[in-house]
PDB file of N, CA and C in Angstrom:
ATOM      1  N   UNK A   1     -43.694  28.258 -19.516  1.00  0.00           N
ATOM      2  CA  UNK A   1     -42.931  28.043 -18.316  1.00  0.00           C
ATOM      3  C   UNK A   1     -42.295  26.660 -18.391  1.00  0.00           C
ATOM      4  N   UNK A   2     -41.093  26.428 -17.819  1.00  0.00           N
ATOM      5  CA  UNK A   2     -40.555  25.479 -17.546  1.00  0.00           C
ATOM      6  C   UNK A   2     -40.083  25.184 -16.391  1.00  0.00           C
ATOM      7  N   UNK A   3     -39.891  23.645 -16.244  1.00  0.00           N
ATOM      8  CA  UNK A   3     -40.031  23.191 -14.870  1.00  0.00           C
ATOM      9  C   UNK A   3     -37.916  22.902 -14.863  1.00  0.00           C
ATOM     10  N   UNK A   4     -37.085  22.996 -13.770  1.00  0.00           N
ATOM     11  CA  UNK A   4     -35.829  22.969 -13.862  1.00  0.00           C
ATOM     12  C   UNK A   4     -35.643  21.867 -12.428  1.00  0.00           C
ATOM     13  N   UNK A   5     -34.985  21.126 -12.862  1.00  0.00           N
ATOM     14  CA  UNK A   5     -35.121  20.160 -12.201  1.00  0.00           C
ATOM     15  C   UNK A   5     -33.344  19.545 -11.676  1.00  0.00           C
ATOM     16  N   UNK A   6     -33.124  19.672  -9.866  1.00  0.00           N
ATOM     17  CA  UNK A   6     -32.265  20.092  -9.650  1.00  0.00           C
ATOM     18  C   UNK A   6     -31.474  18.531  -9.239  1.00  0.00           C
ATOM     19  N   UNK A   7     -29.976  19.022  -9.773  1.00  0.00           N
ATOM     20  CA  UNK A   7     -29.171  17.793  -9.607  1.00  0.00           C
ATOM     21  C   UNK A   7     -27.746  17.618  -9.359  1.00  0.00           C
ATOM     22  N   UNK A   8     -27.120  16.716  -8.733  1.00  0.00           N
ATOM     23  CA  UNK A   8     -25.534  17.173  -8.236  1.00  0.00           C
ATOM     24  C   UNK A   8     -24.860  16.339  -9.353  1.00  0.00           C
ATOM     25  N   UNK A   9     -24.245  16.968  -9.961  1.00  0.00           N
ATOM     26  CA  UNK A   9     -22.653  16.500 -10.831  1.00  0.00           C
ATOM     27  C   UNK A   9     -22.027  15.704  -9.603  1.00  0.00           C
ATOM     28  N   UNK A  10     -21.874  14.385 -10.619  1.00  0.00           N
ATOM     29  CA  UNK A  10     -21.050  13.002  -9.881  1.00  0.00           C
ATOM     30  C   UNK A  10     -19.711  13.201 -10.511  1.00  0.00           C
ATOM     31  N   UNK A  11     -20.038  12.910 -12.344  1.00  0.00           N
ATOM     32  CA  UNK A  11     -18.960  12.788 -12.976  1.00  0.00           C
ATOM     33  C   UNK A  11     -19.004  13.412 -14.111  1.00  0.00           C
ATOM     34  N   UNK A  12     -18.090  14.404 -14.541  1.00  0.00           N
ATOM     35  CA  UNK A  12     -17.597  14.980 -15.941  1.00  0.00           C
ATOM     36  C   UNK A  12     -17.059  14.392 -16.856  1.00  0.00           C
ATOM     37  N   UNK A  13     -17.237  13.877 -18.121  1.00  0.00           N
ATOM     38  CA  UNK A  13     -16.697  13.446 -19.139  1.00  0.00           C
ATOM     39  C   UNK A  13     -16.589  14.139 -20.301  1.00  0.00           C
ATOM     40  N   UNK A  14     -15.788  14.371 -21.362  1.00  0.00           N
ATOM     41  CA  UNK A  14     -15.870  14.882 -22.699  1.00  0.00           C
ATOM     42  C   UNK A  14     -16.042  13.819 -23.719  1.00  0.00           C
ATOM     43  N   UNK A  15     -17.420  13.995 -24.647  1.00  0.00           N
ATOM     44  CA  UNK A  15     -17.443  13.508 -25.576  1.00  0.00           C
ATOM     45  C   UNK A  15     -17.465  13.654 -26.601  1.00  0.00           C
ATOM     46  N   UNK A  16     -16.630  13.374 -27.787  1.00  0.00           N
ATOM     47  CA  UNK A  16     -16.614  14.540 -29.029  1.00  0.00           C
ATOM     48  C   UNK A  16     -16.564  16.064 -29.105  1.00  0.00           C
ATOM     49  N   UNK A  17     -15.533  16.110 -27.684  1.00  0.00           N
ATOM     50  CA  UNK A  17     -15.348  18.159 -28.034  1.00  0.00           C
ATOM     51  C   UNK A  17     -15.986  18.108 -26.792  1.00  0.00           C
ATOM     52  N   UNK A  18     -17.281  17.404 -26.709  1.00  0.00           N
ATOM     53  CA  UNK A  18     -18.770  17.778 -25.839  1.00  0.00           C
ATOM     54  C   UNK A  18     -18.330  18.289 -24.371  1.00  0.00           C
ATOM     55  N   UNK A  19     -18.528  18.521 -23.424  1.00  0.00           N
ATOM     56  CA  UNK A  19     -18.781  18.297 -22.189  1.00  0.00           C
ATOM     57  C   UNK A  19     -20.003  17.677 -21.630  1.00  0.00           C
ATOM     58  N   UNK A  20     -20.210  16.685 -20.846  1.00  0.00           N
ATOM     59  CA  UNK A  20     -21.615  15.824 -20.518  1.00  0.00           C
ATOM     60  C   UNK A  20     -21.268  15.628 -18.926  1.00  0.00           C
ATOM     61  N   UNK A  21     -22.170  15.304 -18.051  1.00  0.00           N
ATOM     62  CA  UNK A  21     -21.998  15.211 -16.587  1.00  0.00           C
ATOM     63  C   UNK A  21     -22.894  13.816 -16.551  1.00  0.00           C
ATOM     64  N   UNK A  22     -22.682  13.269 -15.401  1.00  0.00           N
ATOM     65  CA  UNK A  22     -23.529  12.283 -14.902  1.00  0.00           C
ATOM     66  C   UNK A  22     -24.332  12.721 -13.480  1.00  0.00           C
ATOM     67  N   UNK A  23     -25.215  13.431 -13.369  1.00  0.00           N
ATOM     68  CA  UNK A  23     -25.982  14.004 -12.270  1.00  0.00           C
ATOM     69  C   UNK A  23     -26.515  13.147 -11.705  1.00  0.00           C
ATOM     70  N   UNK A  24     -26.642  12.976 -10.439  1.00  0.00           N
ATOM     71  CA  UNK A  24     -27.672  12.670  -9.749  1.00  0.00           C
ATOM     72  C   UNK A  24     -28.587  13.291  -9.463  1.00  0.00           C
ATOM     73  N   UNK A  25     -30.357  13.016  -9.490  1.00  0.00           N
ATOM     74  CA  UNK A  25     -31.494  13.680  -9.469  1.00  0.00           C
ATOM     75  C   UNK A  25     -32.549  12.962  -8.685  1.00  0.00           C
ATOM     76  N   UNK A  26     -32.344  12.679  -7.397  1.00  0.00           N
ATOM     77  CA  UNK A  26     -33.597  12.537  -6.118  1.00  0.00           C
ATOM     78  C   UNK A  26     -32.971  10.500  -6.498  1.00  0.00           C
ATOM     79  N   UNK A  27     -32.111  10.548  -6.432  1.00  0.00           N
ATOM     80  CA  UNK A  27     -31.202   9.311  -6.632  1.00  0.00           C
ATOM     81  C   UNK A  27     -31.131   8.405  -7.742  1.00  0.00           C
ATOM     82  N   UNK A  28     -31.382   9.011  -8.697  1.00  0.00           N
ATOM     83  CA  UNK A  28     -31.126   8.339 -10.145  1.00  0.00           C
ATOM     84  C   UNK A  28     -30.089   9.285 -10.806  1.00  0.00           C
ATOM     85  N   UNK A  29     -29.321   8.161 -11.476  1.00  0.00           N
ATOM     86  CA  UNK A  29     -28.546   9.390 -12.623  1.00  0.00           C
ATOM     87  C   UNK A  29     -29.256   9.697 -13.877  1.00  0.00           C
ATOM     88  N   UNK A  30     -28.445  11.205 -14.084  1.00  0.00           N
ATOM     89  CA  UNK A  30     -29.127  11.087 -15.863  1.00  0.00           C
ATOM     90  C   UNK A  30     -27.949  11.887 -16.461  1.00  0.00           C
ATOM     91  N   UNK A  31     -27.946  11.801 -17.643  1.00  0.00           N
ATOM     92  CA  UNK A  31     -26.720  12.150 -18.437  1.00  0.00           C
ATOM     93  C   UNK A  31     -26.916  13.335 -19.046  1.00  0.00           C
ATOM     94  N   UNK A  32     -26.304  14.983 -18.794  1.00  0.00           N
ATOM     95  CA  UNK A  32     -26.571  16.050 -18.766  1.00  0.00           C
ATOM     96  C   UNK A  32     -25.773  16.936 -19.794  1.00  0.00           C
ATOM     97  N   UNK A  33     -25.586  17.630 -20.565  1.00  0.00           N
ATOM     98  CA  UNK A  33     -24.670  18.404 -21.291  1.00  0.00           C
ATOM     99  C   UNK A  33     -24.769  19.675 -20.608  1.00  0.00           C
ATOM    100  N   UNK A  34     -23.143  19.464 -20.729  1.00  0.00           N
ATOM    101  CA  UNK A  34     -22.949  21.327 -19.843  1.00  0.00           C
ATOM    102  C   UNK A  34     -22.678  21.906 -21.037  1.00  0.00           C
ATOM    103  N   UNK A  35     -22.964  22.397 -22.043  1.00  0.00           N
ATOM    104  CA  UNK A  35     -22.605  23.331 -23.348  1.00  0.00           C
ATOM    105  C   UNK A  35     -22.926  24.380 -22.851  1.00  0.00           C
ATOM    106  N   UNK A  36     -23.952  24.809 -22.084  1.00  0.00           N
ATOM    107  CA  UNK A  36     -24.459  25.893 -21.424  1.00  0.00           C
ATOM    108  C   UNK A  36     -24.124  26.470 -20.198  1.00  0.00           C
ATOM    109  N   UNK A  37     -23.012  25.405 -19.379  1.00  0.00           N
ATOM    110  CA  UNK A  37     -22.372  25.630 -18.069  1.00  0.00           C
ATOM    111  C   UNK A  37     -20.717  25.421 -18.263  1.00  0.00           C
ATOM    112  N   UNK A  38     -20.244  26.223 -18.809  1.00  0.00           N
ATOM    113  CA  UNK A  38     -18.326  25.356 -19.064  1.00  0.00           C
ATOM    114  C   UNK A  38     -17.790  25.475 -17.809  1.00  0.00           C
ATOM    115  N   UNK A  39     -18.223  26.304 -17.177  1.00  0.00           N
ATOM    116  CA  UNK A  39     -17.582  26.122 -15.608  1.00  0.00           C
ATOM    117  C   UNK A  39     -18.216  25.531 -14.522  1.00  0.00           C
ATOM    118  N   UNK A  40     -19.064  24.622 -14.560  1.00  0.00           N
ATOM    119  CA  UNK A  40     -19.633  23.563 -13.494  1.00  0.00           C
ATOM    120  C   UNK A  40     -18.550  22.873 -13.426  1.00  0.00           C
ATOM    121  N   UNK A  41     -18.388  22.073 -12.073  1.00  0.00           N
ATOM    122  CA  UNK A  41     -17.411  21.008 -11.549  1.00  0.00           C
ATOM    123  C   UNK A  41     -18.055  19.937 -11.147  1.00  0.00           C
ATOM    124  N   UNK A  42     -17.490  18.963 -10.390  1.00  0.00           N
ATOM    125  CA  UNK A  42     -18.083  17.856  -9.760  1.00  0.00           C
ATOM    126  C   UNK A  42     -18.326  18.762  -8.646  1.00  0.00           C
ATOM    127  N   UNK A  43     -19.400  18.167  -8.178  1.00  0.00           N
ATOM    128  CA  UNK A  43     -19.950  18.181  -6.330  1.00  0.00           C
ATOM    129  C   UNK A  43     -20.636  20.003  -6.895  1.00  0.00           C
ATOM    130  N   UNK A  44     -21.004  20.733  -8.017  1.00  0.00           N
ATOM    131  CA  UNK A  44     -22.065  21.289  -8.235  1.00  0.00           C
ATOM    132  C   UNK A  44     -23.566  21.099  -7.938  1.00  0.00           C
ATOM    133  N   UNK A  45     -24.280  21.693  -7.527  1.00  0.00           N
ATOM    134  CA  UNK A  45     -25.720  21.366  -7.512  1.00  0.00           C
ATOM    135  C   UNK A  45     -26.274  22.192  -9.364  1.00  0.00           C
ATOM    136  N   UNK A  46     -27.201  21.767  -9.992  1.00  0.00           N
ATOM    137  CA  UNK A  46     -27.519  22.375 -11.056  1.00  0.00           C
ATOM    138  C   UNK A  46     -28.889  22.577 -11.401  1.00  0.00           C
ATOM    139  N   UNK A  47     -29.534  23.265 -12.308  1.00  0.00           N
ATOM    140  CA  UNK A  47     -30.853  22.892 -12.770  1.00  0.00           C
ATOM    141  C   UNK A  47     -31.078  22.272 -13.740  1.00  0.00           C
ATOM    142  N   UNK A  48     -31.292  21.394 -14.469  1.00  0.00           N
ATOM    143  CA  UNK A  48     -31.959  20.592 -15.497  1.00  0.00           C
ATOM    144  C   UNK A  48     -33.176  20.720 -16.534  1.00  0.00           C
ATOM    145  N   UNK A  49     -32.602  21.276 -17.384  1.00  0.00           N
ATOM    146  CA  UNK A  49     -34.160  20.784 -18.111  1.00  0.00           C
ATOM    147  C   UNK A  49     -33.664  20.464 -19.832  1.00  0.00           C
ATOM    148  N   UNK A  50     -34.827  19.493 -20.289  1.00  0.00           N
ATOM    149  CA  UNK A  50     -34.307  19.278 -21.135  1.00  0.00           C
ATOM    150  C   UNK A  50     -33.127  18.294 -21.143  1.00  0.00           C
ATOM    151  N   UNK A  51     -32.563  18.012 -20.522  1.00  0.00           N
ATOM    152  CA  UNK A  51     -31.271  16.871 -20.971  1.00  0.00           C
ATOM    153  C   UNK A  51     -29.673  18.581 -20.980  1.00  0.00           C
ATOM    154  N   UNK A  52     -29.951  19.330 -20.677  1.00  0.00           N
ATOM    155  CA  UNK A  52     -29.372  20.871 -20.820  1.00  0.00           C
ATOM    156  C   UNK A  52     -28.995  21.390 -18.973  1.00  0.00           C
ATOM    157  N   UNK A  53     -28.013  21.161 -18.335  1.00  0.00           N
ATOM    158  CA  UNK A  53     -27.900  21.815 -17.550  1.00  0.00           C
ATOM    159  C   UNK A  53     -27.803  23.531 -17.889  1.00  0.00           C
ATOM    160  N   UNK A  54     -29.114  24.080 -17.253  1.00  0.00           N
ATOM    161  CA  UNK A  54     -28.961  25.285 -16.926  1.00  0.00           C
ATOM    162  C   UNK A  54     -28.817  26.601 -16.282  1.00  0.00           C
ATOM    163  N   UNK A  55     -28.489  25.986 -15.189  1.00  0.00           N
ATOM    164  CA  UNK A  55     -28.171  27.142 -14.026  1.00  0.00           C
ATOM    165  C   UNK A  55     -27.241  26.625 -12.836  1.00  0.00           C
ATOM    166  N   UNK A  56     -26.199  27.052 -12.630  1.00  0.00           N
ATOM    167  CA  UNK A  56     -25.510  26.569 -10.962  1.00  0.00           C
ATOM    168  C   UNK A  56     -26.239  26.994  -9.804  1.00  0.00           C
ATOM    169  N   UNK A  57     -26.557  26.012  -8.896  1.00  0.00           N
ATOM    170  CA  UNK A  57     -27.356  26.347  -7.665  1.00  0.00           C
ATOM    171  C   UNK A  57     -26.552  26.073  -6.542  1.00  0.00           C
ATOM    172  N   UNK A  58     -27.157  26.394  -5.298  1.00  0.00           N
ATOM    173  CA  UNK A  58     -26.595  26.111  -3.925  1.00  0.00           C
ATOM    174  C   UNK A  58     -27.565  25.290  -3.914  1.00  0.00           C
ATOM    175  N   UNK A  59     -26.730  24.181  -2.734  1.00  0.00           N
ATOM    176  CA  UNK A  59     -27.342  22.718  -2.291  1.00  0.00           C
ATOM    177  C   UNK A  59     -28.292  23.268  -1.210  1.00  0.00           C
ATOM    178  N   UNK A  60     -28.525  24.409  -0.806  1.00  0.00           N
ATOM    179  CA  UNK A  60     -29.772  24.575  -0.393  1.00  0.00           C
ATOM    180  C   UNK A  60     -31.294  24.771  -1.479  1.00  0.00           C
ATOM    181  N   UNK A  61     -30.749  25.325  -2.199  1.00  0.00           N
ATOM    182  CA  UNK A  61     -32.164  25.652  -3.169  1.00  0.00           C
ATOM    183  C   UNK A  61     -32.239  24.567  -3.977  1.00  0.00           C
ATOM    184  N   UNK A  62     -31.534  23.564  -4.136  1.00  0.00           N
ATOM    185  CA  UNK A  62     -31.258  22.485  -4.699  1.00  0.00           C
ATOM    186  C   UNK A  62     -32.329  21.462  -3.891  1.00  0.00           C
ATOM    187  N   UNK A  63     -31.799  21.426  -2.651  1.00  0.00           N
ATOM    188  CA  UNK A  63     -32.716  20.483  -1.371  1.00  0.00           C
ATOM    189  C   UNK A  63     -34.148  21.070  -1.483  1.00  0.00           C
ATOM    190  N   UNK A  64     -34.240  22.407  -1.235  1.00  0.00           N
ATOM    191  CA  UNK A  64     -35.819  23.132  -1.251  1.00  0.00           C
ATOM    192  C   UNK A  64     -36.693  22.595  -2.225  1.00  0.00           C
ATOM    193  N   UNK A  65     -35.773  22.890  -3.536  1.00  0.00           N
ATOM    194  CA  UNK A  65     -36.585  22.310  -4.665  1.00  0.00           C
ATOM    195  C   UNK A  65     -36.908  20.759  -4.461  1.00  0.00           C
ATOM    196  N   UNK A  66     -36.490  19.832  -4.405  1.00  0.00           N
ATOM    197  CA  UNK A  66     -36.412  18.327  -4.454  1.00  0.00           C
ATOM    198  C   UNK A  66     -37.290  18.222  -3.171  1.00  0.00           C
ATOM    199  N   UNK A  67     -36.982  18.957  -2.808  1.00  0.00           N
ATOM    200  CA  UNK A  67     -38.323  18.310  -1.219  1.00  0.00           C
ATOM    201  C   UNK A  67     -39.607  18.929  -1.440  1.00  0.00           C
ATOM    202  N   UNK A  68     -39.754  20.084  -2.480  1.00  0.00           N
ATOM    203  CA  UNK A  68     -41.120  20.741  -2.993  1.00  0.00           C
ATOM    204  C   UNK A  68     -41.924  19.682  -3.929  1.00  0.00           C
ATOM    205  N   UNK A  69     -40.786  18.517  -4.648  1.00  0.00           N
ATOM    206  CA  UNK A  69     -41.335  18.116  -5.865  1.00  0.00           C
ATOM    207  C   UNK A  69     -41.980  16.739  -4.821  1.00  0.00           C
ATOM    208  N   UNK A  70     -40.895  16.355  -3.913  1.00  0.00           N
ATOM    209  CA  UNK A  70     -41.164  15.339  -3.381  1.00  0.00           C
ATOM    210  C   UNK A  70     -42.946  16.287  -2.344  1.00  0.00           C
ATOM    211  N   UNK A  71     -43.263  16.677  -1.926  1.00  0.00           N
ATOM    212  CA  UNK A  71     -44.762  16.834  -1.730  1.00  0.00           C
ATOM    213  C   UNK A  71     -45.431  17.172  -2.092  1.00  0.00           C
ATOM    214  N   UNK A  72     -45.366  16.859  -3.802  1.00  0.00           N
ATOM    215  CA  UNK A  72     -46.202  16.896  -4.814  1.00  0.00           C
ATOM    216  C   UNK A  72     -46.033  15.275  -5.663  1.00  0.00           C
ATOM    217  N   UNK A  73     -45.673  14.320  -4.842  1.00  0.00           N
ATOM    218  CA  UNK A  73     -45.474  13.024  -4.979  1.00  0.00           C
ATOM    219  C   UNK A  73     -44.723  13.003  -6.413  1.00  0.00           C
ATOM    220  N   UNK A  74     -44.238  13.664  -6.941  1.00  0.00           N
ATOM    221  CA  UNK A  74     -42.923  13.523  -8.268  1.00  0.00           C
ATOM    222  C   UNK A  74     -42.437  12.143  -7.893  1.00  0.00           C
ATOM    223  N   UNK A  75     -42.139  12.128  -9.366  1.00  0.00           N
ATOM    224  CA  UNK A  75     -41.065  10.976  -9.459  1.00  0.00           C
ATOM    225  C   UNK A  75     -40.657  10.422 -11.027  1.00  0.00           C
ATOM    226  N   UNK A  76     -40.015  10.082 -10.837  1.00  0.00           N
ATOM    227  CA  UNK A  76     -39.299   9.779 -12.062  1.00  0.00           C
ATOM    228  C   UNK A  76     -40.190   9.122 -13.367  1.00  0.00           C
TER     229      UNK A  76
END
């Protein structure tokens, strides 16, 4: 099992061909490759794992999740 860990696209960049995002995740950024999402945009909610965005979410299941991790004291 894996844990997917949910985050909003700030900023899209291409690097070498690549596509990469700058997500925000419970208010830190982290630097994400969409190889697996070519149609995410900015202001997406996503799942994370791995350094691999893998799934488009709604900013509700997005919030659900992040407030589940947050009362299980998560953190970075």
């Amino acid at each position: 099992m894996c844990l997917g860990v949910p985050g909003k696209i700030i900023e899209i960049k291409e690097i070498a061909g690549f596509r990469n995002a700058i997500c925000d995740v419970a208010g830190t950024t982290r630097e994400v490759s969409l190889a697996l999402l070519p149609d995410a945009q900015i202001g997406d909610y996503i799942l994370i794992h791995a350094g691999y965005g893998m799934q488009i979410i709604d900013e509700e299941a997005a919030n659900e999740t992040l407030d589940l991790l947050q009362q299980l004291e998560w953190s970075d």
